[in-house]
N, C-alpha and C. Protein backbone atom coordinates (compact mmCIF):
# COMPACT_ATOMS: atom_id res chain seq x y z
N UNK A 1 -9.05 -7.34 2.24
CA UNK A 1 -8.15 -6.29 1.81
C UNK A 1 -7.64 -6.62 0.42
N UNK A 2 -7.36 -5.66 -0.17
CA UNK A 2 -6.69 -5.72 -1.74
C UNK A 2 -5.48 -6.68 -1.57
N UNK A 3 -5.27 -7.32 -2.42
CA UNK A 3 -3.86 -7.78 -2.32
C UNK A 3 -2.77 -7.52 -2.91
N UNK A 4 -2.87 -6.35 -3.45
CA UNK A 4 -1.62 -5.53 -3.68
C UNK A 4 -1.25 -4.48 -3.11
N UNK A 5 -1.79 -3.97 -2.10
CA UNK A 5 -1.48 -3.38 -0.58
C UNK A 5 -0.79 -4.62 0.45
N UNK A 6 -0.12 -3.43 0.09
CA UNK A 6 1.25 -4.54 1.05
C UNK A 6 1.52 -3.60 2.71
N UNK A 7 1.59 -4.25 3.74
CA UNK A 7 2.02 -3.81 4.89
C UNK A 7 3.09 -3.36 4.86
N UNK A 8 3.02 -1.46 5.04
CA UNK A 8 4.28 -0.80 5.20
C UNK A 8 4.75 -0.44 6.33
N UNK A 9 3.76 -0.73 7.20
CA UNK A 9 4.11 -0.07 8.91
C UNK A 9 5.85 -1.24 9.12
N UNK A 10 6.56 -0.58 10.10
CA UNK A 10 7.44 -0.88 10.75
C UNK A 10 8.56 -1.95 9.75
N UNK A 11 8.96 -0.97 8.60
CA UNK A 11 10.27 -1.64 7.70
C UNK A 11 11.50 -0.40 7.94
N UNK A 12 12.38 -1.10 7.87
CA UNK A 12 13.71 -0.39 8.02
C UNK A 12 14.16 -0.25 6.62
N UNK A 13 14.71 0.26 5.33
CA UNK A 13 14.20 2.17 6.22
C UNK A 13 12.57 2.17 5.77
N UNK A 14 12.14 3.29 6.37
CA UNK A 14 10.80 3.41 6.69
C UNK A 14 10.10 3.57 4.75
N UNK A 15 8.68 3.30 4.85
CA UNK A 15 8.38 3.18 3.50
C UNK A 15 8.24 4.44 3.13
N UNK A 16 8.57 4.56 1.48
CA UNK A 16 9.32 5.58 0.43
C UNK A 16 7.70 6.26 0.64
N UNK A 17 7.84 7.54 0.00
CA UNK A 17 6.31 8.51 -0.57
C UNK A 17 6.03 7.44 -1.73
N UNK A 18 6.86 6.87 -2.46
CA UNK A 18 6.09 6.05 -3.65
C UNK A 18 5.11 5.11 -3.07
N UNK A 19 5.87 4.08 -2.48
CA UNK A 19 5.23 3.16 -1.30
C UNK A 19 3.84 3.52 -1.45
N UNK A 20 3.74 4.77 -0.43
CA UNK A 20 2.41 5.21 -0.16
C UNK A 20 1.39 5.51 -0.80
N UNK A 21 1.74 6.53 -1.79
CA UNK A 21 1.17 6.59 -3.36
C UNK A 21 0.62 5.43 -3.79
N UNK A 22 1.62 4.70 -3.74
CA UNK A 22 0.88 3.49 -4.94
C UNK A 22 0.02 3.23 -3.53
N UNK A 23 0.16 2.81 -2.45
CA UNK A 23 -0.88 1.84 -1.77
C UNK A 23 -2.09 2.61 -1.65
N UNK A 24 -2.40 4.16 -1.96
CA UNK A 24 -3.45 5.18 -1.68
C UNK A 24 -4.10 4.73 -2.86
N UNK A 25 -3.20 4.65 -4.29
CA UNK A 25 -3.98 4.35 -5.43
C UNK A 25 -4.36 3.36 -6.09
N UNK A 26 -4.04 2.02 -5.16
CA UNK A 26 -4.54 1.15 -5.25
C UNK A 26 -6.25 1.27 -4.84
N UNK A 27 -6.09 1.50 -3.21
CA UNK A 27 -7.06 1.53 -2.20
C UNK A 27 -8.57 2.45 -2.88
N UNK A 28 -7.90 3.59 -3.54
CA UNK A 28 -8.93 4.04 -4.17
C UNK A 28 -9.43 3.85 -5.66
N UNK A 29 -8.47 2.80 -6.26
CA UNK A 29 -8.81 2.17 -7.09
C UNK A 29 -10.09 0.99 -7.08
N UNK A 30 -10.03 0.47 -5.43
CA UNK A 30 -10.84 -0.54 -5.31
C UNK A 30 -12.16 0.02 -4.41
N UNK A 31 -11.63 1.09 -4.09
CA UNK A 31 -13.38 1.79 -3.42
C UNK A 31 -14.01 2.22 -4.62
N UNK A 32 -13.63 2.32 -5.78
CA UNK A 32 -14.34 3.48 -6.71
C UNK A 32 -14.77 2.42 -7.37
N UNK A 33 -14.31 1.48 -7.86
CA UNK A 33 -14.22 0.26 -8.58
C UNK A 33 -13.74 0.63 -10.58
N UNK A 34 -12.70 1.47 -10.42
CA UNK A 34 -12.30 2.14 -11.53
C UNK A 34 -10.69 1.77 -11.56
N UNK A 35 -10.20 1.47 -12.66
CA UNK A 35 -8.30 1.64 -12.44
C UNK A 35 -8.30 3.50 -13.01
N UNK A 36 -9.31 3.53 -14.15
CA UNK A 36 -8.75 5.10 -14.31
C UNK A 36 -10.10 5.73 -14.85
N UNK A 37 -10.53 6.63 -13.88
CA UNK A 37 -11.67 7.33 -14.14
C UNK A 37 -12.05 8.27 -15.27
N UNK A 38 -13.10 8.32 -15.22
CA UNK A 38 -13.54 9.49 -16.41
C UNK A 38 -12.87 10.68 -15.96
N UNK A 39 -12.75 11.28 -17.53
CA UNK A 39 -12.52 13.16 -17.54
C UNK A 39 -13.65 13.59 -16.17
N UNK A 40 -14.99 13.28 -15.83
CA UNK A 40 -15.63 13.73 -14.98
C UNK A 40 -15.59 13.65 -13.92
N UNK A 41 -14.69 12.49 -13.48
CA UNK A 41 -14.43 11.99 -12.08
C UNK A 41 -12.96 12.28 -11.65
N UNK A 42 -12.21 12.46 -12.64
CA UNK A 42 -10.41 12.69 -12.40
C UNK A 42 -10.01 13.34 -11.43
N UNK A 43 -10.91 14.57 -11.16
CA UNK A 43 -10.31 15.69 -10.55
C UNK A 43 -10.36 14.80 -8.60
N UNK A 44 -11.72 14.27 -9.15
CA UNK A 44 -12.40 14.00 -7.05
C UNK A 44 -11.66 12.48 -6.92
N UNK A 45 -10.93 12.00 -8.27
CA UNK A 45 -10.24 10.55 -8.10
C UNK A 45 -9.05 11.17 -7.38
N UNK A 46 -8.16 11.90 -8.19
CA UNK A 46 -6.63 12.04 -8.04
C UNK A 46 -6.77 12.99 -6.25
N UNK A 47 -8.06 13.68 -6.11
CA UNK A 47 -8.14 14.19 -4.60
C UNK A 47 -8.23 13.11 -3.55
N UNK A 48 -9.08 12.39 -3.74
CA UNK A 48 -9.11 10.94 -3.21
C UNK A 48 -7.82 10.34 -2.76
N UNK A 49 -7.22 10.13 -3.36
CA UNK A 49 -5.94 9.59 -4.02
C UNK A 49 -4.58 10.42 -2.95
N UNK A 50 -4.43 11.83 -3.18
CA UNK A 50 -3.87 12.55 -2.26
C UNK A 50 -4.35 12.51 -0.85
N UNK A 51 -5.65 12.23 -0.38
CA UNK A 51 -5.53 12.39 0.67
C UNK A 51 -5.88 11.36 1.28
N UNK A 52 -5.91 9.64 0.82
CA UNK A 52 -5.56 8.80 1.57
C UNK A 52 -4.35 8.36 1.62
N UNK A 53 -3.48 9.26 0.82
CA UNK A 53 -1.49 9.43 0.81
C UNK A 53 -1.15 10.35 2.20
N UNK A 54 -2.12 11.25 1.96
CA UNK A 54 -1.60 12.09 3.31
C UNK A 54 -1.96 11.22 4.93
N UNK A 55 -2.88 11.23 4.82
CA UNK A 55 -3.97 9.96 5.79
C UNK A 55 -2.80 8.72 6.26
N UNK A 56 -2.15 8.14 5.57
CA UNK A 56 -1.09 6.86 5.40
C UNK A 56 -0.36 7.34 6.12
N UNK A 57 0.25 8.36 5.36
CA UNK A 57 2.00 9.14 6.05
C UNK A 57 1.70 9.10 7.31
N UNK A 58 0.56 10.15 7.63
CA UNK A 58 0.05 10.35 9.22
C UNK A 58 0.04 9.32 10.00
N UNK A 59 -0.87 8.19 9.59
CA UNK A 59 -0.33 7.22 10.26
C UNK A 59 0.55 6.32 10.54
N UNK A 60 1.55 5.96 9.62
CA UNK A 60 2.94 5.65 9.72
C UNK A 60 3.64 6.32 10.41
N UNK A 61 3.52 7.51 10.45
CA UNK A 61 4.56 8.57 11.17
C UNK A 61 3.97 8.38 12.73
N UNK A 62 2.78 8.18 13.39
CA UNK A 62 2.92 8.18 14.49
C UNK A 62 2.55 6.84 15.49
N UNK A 63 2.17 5.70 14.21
CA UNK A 63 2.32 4.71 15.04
C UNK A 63 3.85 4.23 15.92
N UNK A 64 3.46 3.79 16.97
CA UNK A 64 4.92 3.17 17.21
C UNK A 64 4.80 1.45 17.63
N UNK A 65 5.86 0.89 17.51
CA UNK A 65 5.96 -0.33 17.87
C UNK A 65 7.62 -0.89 18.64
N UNK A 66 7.21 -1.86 19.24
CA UNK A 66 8.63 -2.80 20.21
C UNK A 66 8.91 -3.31 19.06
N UNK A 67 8.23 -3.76 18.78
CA UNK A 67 8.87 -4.68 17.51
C UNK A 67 10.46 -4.65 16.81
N UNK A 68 11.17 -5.09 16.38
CA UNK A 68 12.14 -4.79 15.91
C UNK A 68 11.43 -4.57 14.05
N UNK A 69 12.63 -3.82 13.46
CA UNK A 69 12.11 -3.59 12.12
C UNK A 69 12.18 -4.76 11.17
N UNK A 70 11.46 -4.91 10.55
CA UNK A 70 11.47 -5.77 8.91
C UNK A 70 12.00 -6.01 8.09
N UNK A 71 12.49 -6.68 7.11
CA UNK A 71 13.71 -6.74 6.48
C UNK A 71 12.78 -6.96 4.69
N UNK A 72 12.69 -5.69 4.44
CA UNK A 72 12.15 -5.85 3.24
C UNK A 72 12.25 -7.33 2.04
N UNK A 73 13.63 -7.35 1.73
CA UNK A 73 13.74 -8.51 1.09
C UNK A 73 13.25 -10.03 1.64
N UNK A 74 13.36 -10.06 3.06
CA UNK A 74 12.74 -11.23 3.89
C UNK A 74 11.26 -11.61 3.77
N UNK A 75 10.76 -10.42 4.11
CA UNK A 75 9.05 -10.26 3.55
C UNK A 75 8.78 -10.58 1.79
N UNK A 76 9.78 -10.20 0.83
CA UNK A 76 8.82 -10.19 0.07
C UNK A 76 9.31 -11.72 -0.19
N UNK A 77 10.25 -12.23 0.11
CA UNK A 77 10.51 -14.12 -0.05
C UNK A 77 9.06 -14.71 0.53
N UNK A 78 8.51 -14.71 1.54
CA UNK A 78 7.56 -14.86 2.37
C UNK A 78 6.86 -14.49 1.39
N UNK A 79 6.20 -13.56 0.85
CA UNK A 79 5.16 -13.77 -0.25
C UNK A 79 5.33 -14.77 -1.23
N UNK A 80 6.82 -14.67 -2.13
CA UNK A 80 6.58 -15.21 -2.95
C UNK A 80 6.98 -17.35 -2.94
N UNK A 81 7.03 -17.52 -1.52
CA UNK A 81 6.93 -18.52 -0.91
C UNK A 81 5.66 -19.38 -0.98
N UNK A 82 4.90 -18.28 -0.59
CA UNK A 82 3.15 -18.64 -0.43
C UNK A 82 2.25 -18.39 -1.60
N UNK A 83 3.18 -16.90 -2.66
CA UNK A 83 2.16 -17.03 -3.59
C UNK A 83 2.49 -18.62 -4.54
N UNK A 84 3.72 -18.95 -4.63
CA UNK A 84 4.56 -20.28 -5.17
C UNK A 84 3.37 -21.46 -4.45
N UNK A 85 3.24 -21.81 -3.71
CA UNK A 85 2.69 -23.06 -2.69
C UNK A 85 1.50 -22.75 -3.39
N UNK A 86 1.17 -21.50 -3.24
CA UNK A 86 -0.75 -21.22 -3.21
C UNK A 86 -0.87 -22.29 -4.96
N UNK A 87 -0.49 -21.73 -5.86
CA UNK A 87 -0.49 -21.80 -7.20
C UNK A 87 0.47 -23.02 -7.86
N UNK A 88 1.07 -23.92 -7.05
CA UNK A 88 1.78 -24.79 -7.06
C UNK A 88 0.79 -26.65 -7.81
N UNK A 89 0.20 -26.42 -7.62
CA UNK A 89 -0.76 -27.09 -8.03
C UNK A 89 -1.36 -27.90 -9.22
């Protein structure tokens, strides 16, 4: 998986439309293998783009979990814990 798709399922409060956006335009950043497409491709990029945003929402909205919720700031310490260790070197 990309590693700038970050796990949005089950955070309190629930993840923003930006959130999603960016993680759609990442995702189709790395299927296409483009950060920003040609005038010829723009139109079927930015469609792409919308509808693995819509695709996301959908599934955020109806997964459910026991879990208790996430604590945004907790998670991203936890990254930058490990990206610190990883690169520590």
């Amino acid at each position: 998986m990309c590693r700038n798709i970050r796990q949005l399922h089950n955070f309190e409060p629930p993840a923003s439309e930006e959130e999603v956006d960016d993680a759609a335009l990442q995702f189709v950043r790395k299927v296409s293998g483009s950060n920003k497409p040609s005038k010829a491709n723009a139109e079927a990029f930015d469609l792409a783009v919308a509808e693995v945003a819509a695709c996301t929402r959908k599934l955020l909205d109806t997964l459910v979990t026991n879990a208790p919720p996430k604590n945004r700031e907790e998670e991203a310490a936890k990254r930058r814990a490990k990206f610190e260790e990883r690169f520590a070197a």
